[in-house]
N, C-alpha and C. Protein backbone atom coordinates (compact mmCIF):
# COMPACT_ATOMS: atom_id res chain seq x y z
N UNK A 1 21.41 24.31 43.03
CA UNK A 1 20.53 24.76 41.95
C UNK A 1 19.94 23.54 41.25
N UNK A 2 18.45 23.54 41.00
CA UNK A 2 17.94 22.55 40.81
C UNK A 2 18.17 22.90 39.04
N UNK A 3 18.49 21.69 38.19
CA UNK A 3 18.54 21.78 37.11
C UNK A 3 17.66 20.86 35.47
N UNK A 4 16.33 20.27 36.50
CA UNK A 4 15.61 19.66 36.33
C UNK A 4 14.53 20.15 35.43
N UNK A 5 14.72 20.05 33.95
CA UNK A 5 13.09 21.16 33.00
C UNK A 5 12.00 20.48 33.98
N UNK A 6 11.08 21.51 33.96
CA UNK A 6 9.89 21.47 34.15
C UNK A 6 8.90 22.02 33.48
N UNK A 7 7.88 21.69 32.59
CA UNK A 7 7.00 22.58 31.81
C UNK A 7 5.88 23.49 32.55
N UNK A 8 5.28 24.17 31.79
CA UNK A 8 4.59 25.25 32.41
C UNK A 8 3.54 24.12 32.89
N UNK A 9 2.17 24.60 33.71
CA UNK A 9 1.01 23.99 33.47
C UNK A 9 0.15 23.72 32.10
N UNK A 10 0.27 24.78 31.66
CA UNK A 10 -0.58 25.19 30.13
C UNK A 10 0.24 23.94 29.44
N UNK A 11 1.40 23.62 29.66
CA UNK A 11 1.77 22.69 28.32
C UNK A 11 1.38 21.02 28.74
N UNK A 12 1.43 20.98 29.60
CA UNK A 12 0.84 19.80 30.73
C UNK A 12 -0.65 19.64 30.42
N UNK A 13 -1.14 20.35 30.36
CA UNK A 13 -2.86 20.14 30.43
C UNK A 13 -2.54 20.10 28.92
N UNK A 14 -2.22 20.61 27.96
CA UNK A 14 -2.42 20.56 26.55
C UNK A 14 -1.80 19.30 26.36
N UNK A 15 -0.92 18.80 26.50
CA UNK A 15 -0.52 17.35 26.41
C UNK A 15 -1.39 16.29 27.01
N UNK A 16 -2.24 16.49 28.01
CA UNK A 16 -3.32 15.39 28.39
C UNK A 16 -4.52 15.56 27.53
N UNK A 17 -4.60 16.75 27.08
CA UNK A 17 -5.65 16.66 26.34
C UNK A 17 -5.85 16.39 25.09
N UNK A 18 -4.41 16.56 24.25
CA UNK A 18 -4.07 16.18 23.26
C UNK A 18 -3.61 14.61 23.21
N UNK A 19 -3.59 14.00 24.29
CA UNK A 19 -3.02 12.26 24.18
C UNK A 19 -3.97 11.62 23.34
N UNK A 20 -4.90 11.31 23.93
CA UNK A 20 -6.13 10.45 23.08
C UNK A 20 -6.24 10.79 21.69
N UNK A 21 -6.57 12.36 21.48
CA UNK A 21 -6.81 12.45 19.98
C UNK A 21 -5.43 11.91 19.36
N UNK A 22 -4.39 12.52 19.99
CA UNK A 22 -3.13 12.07 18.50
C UNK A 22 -2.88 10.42 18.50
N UNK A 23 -3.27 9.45 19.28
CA UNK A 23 -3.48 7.90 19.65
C UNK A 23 -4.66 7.92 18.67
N UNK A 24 -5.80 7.99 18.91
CA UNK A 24 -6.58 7.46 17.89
C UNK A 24 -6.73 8.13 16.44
N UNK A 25 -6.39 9.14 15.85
CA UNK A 25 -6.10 9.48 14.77
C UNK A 25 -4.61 8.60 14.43
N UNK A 26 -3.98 8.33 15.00
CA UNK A 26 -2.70 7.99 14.05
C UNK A 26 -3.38 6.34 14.14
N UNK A 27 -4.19 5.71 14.66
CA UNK A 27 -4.80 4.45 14.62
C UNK A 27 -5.69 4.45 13.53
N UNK A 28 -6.57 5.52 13.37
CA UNK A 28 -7.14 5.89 12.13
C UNK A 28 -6.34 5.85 10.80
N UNK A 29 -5.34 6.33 10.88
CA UNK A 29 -4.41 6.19 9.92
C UNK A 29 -4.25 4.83 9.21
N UNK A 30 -3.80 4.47 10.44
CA UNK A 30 -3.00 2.87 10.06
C UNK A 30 -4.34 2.21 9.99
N UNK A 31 -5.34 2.22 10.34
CA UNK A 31 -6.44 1.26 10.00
C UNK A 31 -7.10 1.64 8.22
N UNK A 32 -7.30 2.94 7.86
CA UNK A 32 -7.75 3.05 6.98
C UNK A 32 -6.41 3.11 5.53
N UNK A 33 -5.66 2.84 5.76
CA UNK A 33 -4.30 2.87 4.98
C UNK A 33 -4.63 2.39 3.58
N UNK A 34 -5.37 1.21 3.58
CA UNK A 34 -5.72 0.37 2.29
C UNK A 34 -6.73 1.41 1.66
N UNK A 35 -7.34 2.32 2.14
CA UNK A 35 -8.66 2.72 1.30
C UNK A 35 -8.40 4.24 1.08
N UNK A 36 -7.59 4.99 1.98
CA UNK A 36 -6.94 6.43 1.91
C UNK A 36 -5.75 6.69 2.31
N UNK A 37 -5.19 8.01 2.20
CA UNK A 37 -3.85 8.52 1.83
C UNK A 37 -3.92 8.02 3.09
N UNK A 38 -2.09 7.40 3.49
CA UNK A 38 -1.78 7.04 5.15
C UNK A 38 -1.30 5.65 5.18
N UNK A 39 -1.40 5.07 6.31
CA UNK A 39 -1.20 3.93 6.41
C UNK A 39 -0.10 3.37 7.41
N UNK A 40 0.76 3.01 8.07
CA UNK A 40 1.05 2.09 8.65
C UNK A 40 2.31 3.36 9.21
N UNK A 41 3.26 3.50 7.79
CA UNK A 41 4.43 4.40 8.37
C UNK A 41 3.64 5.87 8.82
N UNK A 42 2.61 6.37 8.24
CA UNK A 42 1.92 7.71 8.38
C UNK A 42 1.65 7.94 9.68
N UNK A 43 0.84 7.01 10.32
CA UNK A 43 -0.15 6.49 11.75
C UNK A 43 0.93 6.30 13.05
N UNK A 44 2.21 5.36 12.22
CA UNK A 44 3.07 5.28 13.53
C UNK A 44 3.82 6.42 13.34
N UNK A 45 3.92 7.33 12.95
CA UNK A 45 4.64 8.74 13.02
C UNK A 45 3.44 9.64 13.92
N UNK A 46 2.63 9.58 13.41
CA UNK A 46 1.23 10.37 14.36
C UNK A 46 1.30 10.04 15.78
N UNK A 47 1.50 8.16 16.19
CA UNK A 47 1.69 8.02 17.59
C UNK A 47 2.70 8.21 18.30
N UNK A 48 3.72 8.33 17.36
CA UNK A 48 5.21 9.10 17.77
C UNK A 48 5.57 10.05 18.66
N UNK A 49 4.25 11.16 17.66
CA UNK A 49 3.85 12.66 18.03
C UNK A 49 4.11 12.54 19.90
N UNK A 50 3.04 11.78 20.34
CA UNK A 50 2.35 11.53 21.89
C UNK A 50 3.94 11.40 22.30
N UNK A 51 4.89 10.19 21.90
CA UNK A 51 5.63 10.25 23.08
C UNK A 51 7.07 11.26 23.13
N UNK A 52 6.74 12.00 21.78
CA UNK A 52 7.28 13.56 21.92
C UNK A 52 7.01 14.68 22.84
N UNK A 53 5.92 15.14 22.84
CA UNK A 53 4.95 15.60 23.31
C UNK A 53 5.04 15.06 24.92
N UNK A 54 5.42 13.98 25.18
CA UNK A 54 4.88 13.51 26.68
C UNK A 54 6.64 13.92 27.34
N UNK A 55 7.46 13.27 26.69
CA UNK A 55 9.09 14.13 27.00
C UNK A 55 9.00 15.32 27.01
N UNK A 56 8.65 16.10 26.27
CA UNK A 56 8.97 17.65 26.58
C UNK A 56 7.89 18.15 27.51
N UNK A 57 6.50 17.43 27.99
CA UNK A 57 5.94 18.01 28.95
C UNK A 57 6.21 17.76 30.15
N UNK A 58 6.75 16.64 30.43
CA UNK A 58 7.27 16.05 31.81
C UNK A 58 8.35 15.71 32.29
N UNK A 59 9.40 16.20 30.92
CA UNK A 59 10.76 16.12 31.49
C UNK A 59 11.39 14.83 31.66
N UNK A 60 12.70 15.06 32.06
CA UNK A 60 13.33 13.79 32.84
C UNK A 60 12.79 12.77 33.61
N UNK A 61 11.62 13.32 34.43
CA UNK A 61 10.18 12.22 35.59
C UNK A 61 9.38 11.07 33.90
N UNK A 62 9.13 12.38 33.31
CA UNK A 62 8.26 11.27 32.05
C UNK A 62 9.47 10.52 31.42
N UNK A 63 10.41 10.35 31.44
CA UNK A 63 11.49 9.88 30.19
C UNK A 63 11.80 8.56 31.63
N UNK A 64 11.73 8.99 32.40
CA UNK A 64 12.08 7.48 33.42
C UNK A 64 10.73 7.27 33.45
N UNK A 65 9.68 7.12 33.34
CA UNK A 65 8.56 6.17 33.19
C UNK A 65 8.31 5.48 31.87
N UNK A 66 9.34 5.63 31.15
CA UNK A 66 9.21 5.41 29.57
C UNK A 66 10.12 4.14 29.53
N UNK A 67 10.15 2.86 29.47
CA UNK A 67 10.92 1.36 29.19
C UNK A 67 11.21 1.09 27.64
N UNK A 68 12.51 1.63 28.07
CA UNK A 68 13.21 1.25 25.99
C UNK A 68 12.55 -0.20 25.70
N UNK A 69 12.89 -1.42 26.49
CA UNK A 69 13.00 -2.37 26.31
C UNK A 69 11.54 -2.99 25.76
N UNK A 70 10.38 -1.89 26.03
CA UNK A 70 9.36 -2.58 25.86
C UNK A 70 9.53 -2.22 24.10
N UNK A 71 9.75 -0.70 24.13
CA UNK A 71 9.73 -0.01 22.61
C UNK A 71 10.45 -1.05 21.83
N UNK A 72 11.74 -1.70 21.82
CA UNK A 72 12.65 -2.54 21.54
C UNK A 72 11.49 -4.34 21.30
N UNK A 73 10.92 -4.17 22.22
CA UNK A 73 9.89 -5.37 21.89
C UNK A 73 9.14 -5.21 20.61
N UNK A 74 7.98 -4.77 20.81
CA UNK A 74 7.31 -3.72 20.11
C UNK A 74 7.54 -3.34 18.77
N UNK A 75 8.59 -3.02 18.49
CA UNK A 75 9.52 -2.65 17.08
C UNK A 75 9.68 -4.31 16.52
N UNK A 76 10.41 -5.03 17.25
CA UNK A 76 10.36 -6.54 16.80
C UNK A 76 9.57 -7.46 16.24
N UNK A 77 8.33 -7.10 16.90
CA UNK A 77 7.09 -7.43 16.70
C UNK A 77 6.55 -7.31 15.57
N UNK A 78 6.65 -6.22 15.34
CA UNK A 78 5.68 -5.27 14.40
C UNK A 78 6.73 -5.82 13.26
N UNK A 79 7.91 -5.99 13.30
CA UNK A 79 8.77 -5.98 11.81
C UNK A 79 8.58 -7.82 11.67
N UNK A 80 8.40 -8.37 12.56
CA UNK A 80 8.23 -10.10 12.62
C UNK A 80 6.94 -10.48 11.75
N UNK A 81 5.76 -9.53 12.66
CA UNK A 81 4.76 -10.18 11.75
C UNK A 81 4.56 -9.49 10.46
N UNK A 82 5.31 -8.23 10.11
CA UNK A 82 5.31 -8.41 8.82
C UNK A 82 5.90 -9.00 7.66
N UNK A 83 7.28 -9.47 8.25
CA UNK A 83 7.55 -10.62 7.60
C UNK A 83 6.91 -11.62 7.31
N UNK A 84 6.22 -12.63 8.49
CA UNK A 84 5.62 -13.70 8.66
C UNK A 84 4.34 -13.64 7.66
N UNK A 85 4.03 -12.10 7.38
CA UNK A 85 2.72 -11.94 6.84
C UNK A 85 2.86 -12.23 4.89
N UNK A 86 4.22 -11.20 4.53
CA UNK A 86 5.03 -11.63 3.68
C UNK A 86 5.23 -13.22 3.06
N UNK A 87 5.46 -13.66 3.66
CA UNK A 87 6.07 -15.01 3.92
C UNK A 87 4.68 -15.93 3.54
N UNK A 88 3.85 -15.83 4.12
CA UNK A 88 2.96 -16.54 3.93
C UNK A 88 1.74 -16.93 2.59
N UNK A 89 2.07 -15.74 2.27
CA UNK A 89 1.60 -16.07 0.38
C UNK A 89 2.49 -16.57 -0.68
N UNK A 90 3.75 -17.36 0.27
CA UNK A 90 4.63 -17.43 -0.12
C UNK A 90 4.58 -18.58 -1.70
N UNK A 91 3.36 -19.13 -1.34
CA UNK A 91 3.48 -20.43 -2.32
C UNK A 91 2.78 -19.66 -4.11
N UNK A 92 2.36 -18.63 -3.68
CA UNK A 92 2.31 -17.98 -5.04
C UNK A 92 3.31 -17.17 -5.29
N UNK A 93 3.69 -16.15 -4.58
CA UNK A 93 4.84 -14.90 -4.53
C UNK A 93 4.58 -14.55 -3.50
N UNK A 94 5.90 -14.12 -3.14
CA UNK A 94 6.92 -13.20 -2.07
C UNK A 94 5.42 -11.89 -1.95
N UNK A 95 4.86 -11.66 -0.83
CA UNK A 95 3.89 -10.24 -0.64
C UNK A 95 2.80 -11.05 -1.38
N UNK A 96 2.30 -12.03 -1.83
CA UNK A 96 0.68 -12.45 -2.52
C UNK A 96 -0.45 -12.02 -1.34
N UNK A 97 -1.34 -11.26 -1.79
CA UNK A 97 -2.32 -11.41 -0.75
C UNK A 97 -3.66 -12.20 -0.93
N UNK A 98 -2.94 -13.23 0.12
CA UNK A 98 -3.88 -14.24 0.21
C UNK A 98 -5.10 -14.23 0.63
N UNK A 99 -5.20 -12.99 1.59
CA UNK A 99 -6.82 -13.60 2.03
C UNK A 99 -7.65 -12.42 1.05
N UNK A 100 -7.59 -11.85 0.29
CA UNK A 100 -8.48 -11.00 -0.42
C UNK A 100 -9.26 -11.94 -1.13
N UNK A 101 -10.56 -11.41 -1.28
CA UNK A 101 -11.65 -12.21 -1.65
C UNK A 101 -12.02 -13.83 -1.04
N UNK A 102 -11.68 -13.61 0.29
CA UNK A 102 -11.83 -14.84 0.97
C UNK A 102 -12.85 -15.05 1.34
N UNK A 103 -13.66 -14.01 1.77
CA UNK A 103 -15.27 -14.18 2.31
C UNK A 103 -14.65 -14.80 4.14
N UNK A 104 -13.45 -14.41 4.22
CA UNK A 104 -13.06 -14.33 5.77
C UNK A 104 -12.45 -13.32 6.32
N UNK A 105 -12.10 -12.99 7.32
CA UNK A 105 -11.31 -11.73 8.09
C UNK A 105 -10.52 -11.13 7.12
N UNK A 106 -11.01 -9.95 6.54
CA UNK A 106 -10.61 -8.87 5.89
C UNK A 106 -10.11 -9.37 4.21
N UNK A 107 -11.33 -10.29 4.27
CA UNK A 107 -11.41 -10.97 2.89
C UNK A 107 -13.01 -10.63 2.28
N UNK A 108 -13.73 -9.57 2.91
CA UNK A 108 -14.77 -9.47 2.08
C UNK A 108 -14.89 -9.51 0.79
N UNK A 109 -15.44 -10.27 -0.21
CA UNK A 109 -15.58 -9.75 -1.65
C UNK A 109 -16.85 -8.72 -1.80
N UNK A 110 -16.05 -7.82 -2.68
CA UNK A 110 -16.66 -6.68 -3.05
C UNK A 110 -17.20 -7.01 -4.94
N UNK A 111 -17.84 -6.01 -5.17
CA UNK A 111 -18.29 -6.44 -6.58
C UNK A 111 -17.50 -5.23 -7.02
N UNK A 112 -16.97 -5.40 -8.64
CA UNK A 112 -15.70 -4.60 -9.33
C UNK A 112 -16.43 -3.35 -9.47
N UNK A 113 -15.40 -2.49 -9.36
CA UNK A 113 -15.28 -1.10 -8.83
C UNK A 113 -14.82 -0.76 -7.98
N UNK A 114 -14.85 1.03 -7.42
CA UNK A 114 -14.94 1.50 -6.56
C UNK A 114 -14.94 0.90 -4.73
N UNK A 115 -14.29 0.81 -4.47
CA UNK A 115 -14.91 0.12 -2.77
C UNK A 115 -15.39 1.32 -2.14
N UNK A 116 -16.74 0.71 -1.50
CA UNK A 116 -17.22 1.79 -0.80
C UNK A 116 -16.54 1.91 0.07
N UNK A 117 -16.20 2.22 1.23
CA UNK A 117 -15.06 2.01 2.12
C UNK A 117 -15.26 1.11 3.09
N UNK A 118 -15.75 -0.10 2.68
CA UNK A 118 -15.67 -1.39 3.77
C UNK A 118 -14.27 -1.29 4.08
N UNK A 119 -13.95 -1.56 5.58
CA UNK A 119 -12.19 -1.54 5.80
C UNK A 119 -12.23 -3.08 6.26
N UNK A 120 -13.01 -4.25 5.88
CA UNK A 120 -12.49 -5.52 5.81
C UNK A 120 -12.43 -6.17 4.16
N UNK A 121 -12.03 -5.41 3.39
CA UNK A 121 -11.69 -5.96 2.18
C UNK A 121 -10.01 -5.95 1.54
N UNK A 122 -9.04 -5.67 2.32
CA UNK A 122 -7.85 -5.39 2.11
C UNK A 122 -7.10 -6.35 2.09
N UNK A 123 -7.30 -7.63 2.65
CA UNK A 123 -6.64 -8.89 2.90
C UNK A 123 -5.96 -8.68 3.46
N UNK A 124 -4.25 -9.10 3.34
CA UNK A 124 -3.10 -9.26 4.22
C UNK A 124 -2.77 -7.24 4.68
N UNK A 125 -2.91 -6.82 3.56
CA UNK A 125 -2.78 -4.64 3.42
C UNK A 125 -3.09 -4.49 5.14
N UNK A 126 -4.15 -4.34 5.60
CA UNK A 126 -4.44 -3.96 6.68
C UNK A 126 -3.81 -4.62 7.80
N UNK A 127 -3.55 -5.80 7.85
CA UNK A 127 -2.25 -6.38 8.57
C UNK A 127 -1.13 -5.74 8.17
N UNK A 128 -0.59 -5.50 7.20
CA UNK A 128 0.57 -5.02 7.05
C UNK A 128 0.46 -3.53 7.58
N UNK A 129 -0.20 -2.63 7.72
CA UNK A 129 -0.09 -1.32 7.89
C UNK A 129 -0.31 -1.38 9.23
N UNK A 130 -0.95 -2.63 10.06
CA UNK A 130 -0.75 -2.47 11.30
C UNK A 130 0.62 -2.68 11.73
N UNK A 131 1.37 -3.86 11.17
CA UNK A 131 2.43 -4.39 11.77
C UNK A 131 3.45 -3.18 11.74
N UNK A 132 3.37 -2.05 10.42
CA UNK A 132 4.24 -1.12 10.13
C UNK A 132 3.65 -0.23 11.23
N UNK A 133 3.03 0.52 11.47
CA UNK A 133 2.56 1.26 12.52
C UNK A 133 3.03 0.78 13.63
N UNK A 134 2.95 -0.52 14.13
CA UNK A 134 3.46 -1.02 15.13
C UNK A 134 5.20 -0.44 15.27
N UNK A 135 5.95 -0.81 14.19
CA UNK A 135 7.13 -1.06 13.92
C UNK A 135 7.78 0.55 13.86
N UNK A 136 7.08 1.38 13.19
CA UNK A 136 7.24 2.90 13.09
C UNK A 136 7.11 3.59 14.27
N UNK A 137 5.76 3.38 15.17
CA UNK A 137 5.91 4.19 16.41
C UNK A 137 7.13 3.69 17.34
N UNK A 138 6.88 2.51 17.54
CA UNK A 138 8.16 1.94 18.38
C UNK A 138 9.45 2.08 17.93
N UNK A 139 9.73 2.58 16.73
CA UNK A 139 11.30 3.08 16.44
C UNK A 139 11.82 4.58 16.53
N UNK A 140 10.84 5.09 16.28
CA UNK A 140 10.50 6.83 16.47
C UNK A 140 10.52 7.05 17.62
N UNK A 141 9.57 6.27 18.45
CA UNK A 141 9.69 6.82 20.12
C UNK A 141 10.78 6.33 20.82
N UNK A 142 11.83 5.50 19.81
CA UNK A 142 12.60 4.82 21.20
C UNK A 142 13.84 5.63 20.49
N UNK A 143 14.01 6.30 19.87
CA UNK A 143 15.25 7.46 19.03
C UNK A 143 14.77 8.76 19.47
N UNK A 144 13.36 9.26 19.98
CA UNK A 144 13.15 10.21 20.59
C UNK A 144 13.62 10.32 21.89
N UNK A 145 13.42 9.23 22.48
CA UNK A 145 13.54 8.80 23.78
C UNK A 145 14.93 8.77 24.48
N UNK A 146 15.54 7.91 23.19
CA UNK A 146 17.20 8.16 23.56
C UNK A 146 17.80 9.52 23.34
N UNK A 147 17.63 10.01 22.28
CA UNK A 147 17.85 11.45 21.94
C UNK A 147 17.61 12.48 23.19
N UNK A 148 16.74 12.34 23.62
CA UNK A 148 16.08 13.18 24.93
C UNK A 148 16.90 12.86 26.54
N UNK A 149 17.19 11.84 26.59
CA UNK A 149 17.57 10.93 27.35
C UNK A 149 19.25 11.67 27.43
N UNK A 150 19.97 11.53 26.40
CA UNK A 150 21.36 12.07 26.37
C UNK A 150 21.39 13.39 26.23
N UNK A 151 20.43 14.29 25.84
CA UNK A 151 20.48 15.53 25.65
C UNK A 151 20.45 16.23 26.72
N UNK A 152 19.69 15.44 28.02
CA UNK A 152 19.49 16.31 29.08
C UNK A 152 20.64 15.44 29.73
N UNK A 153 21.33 14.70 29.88
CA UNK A 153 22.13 13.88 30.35
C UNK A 153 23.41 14.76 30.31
N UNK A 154 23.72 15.46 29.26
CA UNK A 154 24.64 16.08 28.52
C UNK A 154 24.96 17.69 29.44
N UNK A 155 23.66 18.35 29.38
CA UNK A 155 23.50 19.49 29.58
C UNK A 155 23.24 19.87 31.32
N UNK A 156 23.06 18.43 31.94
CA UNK A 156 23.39 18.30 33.38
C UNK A 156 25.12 17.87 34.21
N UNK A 157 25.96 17.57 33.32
CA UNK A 157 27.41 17.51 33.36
C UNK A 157 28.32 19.09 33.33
């Protein structure tokens, strides 16, 4: 007796078709973080979604095409350069954001008020909500992953 889930078709095609949108909306997220509700932890929970979604449509076949070790990278990454990012306004305070009003990469100066929603005026913010996005999907998917991983591990014994 084969004891292997397999999803219907219908959930298969709804999962390919749903990949892209829930990838670039939760990128949307984390990119617009500085200027609307969202941001870094919001966006990497959204890309999470996908590798939920990709386990329960493909089973045990999708969960072995899935490399902890990269997620485990990935997570490192994302929590490194936000330190490093931290760290680096260091000569005023701990988190200073240095490049705002730099008139360089995501240092546009804006005139006081309102920002229209230029998304290069955030300074170090938009780095940081990437590095967290980074750091959020890759911890979510690799606790989904394991979770999924022992659950069917479990229920095949």
């Amino acid at each position: 007796m084969n004891n292997e889930y397999r999803a219907s078709v219908v959930v298969r095609t709804v999962a390919y078709i749903l990949a892209a949108p829930l990838i670039v909306f939760g990128l949307y997220v984390i990119l617009h973080g500085h200027l609307t509700p969202g941001g870094g932890f919001a966006g990497g929970a959204i890309m999470a979604t996908f590798i939920a979604l990709f386990l329960v449509s493909f089973g045990r076949k999708g969960a072995g095409s899935l490399h902890r070790n990269l997620f485990s990278v990935l997570e490192s990454l994302g929590l490194t350069v936000f330190v490093v990012l931290a760290f680096l306004g260091i000569s005023n305070t701990f988190f200073y954001n240095f490049m705002v009003n730099s008139g360089h990469l995501f240092g546009r100066v804006i005139s006081f008020g309102v920002n229209p929603g230029y998304l290069d005026t955030g300074g170090v913010i938009p780095l940081m909500n990437i590095a967290v996005g980074l750091e959020v999907f890759s911890a979510i998917s690799l606790i989904v992953l394991e979770m999924f991983t022992y659950s069917r591990e479990d229920k095949n014994d």
